[in-house]
N, C-alpha and C. Protein backbone atom coordinates (compact mmCIF):
# COMPACT_ATOMS: atom_id res chain seq x y z
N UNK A 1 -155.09 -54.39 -69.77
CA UNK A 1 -154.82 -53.14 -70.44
C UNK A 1 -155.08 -51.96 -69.52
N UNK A 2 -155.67 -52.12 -68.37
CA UNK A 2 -156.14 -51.20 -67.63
C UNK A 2 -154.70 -50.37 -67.11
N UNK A 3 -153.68 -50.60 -66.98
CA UNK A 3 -152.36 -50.32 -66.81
C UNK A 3 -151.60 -49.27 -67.67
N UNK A 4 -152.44 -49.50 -68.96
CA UNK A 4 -151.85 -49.35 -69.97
C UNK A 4 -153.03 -47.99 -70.46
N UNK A 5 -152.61 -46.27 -69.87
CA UNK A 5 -153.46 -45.14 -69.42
C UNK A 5 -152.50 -44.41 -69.91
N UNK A 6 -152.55 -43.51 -70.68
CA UNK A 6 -152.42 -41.95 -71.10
C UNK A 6 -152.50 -40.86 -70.84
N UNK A 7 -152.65 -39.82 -70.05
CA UNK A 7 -153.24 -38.53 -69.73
C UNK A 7 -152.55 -37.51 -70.53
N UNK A 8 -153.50 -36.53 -71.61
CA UNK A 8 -153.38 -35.37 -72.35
C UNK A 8 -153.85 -34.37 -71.97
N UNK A 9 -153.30 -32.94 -71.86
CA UNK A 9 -154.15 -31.98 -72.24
C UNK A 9 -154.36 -31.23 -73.22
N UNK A 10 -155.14 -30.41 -73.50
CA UNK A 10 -155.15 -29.66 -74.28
C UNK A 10 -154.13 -29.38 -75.35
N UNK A 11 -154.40 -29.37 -76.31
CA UNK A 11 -153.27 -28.72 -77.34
C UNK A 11 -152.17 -29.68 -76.85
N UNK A 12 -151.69 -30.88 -76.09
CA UNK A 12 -150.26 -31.98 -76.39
C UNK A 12 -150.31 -32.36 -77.71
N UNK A 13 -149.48 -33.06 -78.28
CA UNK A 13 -149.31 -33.92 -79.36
C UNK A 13 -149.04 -34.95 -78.47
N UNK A 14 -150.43 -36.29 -79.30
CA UNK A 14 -149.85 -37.52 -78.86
C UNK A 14 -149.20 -38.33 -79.69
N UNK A 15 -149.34 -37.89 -81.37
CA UNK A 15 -148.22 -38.52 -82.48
C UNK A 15 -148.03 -37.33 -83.44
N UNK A 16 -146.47 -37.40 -83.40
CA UNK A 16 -146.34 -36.52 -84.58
C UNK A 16 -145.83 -37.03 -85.75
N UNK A 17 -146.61 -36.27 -87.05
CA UNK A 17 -146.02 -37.25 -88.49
C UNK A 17 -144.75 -37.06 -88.43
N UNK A 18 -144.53 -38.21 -89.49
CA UNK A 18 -143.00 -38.33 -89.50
C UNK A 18 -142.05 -39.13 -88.17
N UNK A 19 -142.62 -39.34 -87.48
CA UNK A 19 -141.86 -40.54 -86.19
C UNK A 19 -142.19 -41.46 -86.33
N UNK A 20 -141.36 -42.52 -86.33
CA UNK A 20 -141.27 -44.00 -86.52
C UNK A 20 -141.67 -44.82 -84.73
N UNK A 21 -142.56 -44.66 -84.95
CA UNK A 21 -142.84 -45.64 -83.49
C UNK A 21 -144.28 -46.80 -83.52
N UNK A 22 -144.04 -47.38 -82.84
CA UNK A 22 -145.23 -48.55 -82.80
C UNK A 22 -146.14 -48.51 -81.52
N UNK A 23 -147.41 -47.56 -81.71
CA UNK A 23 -148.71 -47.71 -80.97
C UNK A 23 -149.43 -47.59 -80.97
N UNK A 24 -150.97 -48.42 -81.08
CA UNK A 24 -151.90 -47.77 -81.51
C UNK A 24 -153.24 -47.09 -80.20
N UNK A 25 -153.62 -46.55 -80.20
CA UNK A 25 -154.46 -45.54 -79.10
C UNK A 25 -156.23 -45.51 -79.31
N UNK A 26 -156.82 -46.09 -78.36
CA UNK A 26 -158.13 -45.67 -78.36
C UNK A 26 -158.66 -45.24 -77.06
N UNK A 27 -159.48 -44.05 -77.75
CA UNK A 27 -159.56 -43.15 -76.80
C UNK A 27 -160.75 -43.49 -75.82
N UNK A 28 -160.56 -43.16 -74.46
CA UNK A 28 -161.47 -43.50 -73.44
C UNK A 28 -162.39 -42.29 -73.24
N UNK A 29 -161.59 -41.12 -73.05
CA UNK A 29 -162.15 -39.77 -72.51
C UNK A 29 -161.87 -38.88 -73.45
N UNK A 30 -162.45 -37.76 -73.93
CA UNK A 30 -162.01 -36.38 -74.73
C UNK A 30 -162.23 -36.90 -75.69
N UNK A 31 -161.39 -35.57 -76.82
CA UNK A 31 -161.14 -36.09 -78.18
C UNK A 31 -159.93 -35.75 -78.83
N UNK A 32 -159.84 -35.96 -79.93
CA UNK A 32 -158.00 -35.56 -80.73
C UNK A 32 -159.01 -35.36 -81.77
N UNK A 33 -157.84 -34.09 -82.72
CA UNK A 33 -157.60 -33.80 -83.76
C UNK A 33 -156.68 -34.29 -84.50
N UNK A 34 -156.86 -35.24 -85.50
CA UNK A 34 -155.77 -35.68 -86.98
C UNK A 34 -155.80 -34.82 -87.82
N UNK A 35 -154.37 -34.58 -88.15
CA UNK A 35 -154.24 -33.72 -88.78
C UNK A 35 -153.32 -34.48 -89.91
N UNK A 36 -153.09 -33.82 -91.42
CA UNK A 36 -152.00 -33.91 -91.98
C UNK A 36 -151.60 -32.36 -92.90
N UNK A 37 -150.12 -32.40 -93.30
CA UNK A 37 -149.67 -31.45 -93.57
C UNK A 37 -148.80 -32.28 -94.51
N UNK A 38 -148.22 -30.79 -95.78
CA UNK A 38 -147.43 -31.51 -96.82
C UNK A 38 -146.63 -30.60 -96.66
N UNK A 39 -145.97 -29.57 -95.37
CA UNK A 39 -144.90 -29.12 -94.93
C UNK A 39 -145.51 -27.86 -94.74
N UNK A 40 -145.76 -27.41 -95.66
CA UNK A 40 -146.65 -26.25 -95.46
C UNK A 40 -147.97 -25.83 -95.17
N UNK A 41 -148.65 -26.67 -95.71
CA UNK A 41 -150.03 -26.41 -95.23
C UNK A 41 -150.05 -27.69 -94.26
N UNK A 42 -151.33 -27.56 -93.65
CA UNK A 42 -151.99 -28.90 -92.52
C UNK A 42 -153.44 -28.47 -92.55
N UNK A 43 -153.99 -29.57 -92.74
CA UNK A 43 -155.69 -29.45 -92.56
C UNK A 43 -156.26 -30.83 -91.77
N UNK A 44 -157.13 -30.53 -90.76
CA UNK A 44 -157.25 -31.52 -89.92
C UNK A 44 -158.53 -32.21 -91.16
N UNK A 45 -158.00 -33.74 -90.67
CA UNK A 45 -158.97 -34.58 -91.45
C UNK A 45 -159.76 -35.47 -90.95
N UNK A 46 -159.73 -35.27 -89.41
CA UNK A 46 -160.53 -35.89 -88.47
C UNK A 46 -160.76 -34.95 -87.33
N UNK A 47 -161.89 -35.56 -86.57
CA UNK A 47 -161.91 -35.38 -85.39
C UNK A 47 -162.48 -36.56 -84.61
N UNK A 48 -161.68 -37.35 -83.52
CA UNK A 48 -162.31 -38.85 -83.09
C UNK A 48 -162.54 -38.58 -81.52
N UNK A 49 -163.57 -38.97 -81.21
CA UNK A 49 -164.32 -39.25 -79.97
C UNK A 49 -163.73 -40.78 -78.80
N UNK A 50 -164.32 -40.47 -77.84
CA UNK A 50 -164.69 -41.92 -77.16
C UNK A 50 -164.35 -42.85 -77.68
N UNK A 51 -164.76 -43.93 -77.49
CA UNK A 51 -164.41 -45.40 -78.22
C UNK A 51 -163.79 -45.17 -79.79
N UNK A 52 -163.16 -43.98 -80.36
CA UNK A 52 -162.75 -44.23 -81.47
C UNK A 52 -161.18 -44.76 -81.24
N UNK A 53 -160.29 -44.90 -81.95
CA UNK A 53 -158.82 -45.67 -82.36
C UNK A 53 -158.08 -44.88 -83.61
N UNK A 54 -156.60 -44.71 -82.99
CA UNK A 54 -156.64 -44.18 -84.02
C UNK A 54 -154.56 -45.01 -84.08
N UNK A 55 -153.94 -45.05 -85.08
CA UNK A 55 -152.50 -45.37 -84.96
C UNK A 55 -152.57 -47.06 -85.47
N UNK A 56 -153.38 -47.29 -85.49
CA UNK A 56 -153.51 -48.77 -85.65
C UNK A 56 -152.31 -49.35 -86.64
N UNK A 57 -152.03 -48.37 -88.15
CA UNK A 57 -151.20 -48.75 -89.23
C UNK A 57 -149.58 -48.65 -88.34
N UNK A 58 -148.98 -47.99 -87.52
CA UNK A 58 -148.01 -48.50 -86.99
C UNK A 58 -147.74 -49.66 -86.16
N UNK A 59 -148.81 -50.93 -85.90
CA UNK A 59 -148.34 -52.00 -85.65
C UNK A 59 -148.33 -52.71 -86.62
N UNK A 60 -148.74 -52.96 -87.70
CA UNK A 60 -148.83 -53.38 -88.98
C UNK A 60 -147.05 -53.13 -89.80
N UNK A 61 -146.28 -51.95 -90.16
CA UNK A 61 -145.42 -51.56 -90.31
C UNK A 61 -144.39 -50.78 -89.57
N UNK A 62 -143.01 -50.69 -90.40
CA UNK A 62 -141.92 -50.15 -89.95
C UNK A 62 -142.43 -48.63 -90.64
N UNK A 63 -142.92 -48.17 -91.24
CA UNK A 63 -142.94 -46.40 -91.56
C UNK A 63 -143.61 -44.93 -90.69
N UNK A 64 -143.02 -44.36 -91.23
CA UNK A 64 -143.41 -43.32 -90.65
C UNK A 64 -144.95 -42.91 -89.99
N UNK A 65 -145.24 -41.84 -89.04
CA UNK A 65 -146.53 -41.51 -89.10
C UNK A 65 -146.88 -40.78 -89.89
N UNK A 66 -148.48 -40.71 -90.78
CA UNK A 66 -148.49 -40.04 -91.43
C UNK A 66 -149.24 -38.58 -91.14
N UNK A 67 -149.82 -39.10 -89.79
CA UNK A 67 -150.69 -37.72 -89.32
C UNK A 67 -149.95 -37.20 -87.88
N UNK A 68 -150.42 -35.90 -87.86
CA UNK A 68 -150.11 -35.39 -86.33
C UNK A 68 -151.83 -35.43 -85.04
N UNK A 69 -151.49 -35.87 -84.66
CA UNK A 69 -152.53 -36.34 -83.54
C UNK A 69 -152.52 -35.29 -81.99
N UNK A 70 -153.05 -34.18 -81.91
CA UNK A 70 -153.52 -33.61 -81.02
C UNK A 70 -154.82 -33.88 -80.00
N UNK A 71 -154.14 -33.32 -78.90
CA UNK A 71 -155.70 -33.43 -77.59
C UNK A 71 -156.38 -32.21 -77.61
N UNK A 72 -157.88 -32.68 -77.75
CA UNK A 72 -158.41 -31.41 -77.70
C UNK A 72 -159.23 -31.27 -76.44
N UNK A 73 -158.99 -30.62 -75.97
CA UNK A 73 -159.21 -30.51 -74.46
C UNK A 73 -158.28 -31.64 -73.03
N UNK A 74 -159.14 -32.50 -72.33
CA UNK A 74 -157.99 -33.35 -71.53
C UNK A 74 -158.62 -34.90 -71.89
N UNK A 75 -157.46 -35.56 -72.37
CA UNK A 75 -157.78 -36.83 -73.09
C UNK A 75 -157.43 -38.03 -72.07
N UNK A 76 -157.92 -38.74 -72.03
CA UNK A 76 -157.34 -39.96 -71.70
C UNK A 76 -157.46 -41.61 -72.99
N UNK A 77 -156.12 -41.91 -72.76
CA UNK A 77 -156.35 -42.74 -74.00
C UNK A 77 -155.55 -44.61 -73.29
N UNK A 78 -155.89 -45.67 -73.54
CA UNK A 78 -155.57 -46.88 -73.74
C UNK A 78 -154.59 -47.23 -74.88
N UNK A 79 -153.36 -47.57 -74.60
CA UNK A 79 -152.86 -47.94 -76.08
C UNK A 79 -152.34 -49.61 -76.07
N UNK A 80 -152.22 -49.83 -77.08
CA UNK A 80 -151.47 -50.88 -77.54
C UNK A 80 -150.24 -50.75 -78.45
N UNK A 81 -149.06 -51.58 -77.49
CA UNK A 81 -147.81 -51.47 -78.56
C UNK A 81 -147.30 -52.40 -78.95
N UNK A 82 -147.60 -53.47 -79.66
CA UNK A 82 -147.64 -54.31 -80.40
C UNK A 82 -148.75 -55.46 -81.34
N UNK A 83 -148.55 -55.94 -82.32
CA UNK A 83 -149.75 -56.56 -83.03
C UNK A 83 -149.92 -57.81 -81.84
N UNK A 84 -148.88 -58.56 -81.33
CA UNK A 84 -149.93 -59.35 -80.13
C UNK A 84 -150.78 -58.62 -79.63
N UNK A 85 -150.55 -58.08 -78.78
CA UNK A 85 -151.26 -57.19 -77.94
C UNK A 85 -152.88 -57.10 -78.61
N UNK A 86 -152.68 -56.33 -79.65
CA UNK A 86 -153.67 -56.12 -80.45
C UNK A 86 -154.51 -57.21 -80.93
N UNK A 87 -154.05 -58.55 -81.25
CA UNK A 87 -154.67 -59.87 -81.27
C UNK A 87 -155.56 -59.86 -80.28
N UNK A 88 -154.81 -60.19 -78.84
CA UNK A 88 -155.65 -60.99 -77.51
C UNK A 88 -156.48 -59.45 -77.32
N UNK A 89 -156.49 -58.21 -77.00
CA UNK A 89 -157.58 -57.22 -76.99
C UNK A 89 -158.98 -57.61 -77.64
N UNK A 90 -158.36 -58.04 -79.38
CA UNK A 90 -159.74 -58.11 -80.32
C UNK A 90 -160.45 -59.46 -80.00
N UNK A 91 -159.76 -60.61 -79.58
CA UNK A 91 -160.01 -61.67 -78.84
C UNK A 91 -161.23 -61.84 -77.93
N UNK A 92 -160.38 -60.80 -77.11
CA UNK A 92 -161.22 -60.54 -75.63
C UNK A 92 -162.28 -59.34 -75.97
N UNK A 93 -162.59 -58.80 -76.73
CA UNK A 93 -163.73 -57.67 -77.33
C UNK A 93 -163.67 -58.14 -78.35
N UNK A 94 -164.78 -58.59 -79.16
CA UNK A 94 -165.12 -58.96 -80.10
C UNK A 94 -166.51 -58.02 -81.08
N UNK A 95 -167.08 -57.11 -79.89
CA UNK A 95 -167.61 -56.17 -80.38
C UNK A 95 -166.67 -54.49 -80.98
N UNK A 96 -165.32 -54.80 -80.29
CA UNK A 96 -164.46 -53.89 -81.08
C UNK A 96 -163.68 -54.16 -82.02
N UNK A 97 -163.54 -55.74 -82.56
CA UNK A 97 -162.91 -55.83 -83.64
C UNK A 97 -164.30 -56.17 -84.49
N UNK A 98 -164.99 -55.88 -84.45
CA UNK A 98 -166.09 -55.62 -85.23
C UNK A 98 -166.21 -53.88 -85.52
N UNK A 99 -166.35 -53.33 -84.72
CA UNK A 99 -166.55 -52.05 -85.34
C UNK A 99 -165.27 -51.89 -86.22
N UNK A 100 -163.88 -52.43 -85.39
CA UNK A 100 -162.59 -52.01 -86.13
C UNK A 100 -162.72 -52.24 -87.61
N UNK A 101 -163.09 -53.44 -87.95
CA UNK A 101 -162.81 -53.77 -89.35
C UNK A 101 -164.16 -52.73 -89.90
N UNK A 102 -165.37 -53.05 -89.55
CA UNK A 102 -166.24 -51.48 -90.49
C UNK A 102 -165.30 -49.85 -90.55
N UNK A 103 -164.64 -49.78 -89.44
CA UNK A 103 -164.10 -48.54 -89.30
C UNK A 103 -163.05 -48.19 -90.79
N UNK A 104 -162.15 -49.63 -90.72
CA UNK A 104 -161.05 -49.74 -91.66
C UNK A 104 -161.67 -49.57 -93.06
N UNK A 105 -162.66 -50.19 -93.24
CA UNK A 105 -163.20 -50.56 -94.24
C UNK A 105 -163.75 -49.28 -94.61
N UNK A 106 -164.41 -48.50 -93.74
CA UNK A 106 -164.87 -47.03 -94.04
C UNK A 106 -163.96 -45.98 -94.67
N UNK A 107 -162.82 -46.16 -93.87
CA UNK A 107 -161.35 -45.30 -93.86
C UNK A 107 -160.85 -45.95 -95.49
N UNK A 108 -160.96 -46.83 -95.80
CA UNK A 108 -160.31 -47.87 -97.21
C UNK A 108 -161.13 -47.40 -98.01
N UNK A 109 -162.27 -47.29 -98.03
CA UNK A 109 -163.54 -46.57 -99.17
C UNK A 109 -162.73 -45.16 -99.16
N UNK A 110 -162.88 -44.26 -97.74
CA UNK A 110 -162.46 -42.73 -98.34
C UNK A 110 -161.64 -42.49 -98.87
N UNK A 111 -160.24 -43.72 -99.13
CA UNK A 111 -158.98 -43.35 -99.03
C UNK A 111 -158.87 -43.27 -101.07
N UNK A 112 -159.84 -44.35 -101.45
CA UNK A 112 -160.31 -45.21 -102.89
C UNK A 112 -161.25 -43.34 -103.26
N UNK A 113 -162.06 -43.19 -102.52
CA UNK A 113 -162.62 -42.15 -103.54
C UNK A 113 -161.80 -41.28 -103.53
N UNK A 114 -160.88 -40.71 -102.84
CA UNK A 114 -159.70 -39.78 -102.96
C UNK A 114 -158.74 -40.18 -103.99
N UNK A 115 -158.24 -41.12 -104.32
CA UNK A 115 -157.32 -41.56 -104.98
C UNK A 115 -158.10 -41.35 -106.62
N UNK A 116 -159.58 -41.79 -106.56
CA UNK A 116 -160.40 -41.85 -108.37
C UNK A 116 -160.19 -39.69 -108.38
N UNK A 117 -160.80 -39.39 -107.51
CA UNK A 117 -160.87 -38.11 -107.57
C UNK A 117 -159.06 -37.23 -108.46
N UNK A 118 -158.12 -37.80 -107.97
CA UNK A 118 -156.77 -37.57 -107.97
C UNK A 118 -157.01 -38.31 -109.55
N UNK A 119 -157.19 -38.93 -109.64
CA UNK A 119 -156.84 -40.35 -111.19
C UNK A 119 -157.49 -39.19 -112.04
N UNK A 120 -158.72 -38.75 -111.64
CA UNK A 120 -159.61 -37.99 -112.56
C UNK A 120 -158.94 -36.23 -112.65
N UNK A 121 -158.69 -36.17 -111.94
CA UNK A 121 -157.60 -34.65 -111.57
C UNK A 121 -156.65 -34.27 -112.45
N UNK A 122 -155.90 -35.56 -112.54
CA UNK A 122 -155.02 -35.66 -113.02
C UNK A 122 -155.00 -35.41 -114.67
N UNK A 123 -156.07 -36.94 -114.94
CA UNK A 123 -156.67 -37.22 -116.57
C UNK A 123 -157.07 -35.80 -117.46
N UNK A 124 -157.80 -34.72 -116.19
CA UNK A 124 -158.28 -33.39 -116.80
C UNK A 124 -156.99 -32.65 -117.37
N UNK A 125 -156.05 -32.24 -116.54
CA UNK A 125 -155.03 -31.64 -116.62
C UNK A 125 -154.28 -32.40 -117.90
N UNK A 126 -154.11 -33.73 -117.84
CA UNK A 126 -153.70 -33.91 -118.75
C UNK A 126 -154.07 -33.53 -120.29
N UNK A 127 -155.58 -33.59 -120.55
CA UNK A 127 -156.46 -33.31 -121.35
C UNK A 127 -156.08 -32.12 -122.16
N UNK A 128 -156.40 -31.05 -120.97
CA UNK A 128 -155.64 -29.61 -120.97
C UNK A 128 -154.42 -29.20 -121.81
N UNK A 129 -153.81 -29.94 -121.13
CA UNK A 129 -152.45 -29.80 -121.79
C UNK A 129 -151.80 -30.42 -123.26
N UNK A 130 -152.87 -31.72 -123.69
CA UNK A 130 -152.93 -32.28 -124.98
C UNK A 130 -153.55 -31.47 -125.90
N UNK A 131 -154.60 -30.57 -125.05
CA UNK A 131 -155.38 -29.48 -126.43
C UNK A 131 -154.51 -28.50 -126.86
């Protein structure tokens, strides 16, 4: 994978939502900003460091991206573009497909309390509107 090197600076986009491509990126040096937007607004919903990963759901599927991924300052990043790839990596590091799956699993909890929050959002308004 050592071959397989990135160089960002400042303010690049290294994914923008809405492009259909397959790679996922963990970062060696710097950091990125994730962002998402619903056309009009955008609010960053991350910020990932060093050993973090981020793109992983485009080797998994054919859809879109859903975030825009900026360098904040000068990045260097490792990617992988395909789920082999991604196999023999977790293979050969076994302490990063360990953090990976806590990571996912972290990201799968926030994604679950966002969604009850929305269920409950919703239920109020509805409420509202039955009185």
């Amino acid at each position: 994978m050592s071959k397989k090197i990135l160089h960002y600076q400042n303010g690049e986009r290294i994914i923008q939502a809405g492009r259909i491509e397959k790679r996922m990126f963990i970062i060696l040096e710097g950091a990125v900003s994730i962002t998402l937007s619903d056309g009009n607004n955008s609010v960053e919903v991350a910020e990932m460091k060093k050993g973090d990963f981020f793109g992983e759901i485009s080797l998994f599927n054919n859809t879109p991206r859903s975030a825009t991924v900026t360098a904040l300052g000068n990045v260097q990043l490792a990617y992988l573009d395909n789920l082999d790839e991604l196999k023999a990596f977790l293979l050969r590091n076994p302490a990063f497909a360990a953090k990976m799956v806590h990571i996912l699993a972290q990201r799968l909890a926030k994604t679950d309390e966002i969604l009850i929050g929305k269920i409950s959002e919703m239920n109020r308004i509805k409420i509202m509107r039955d009185v």
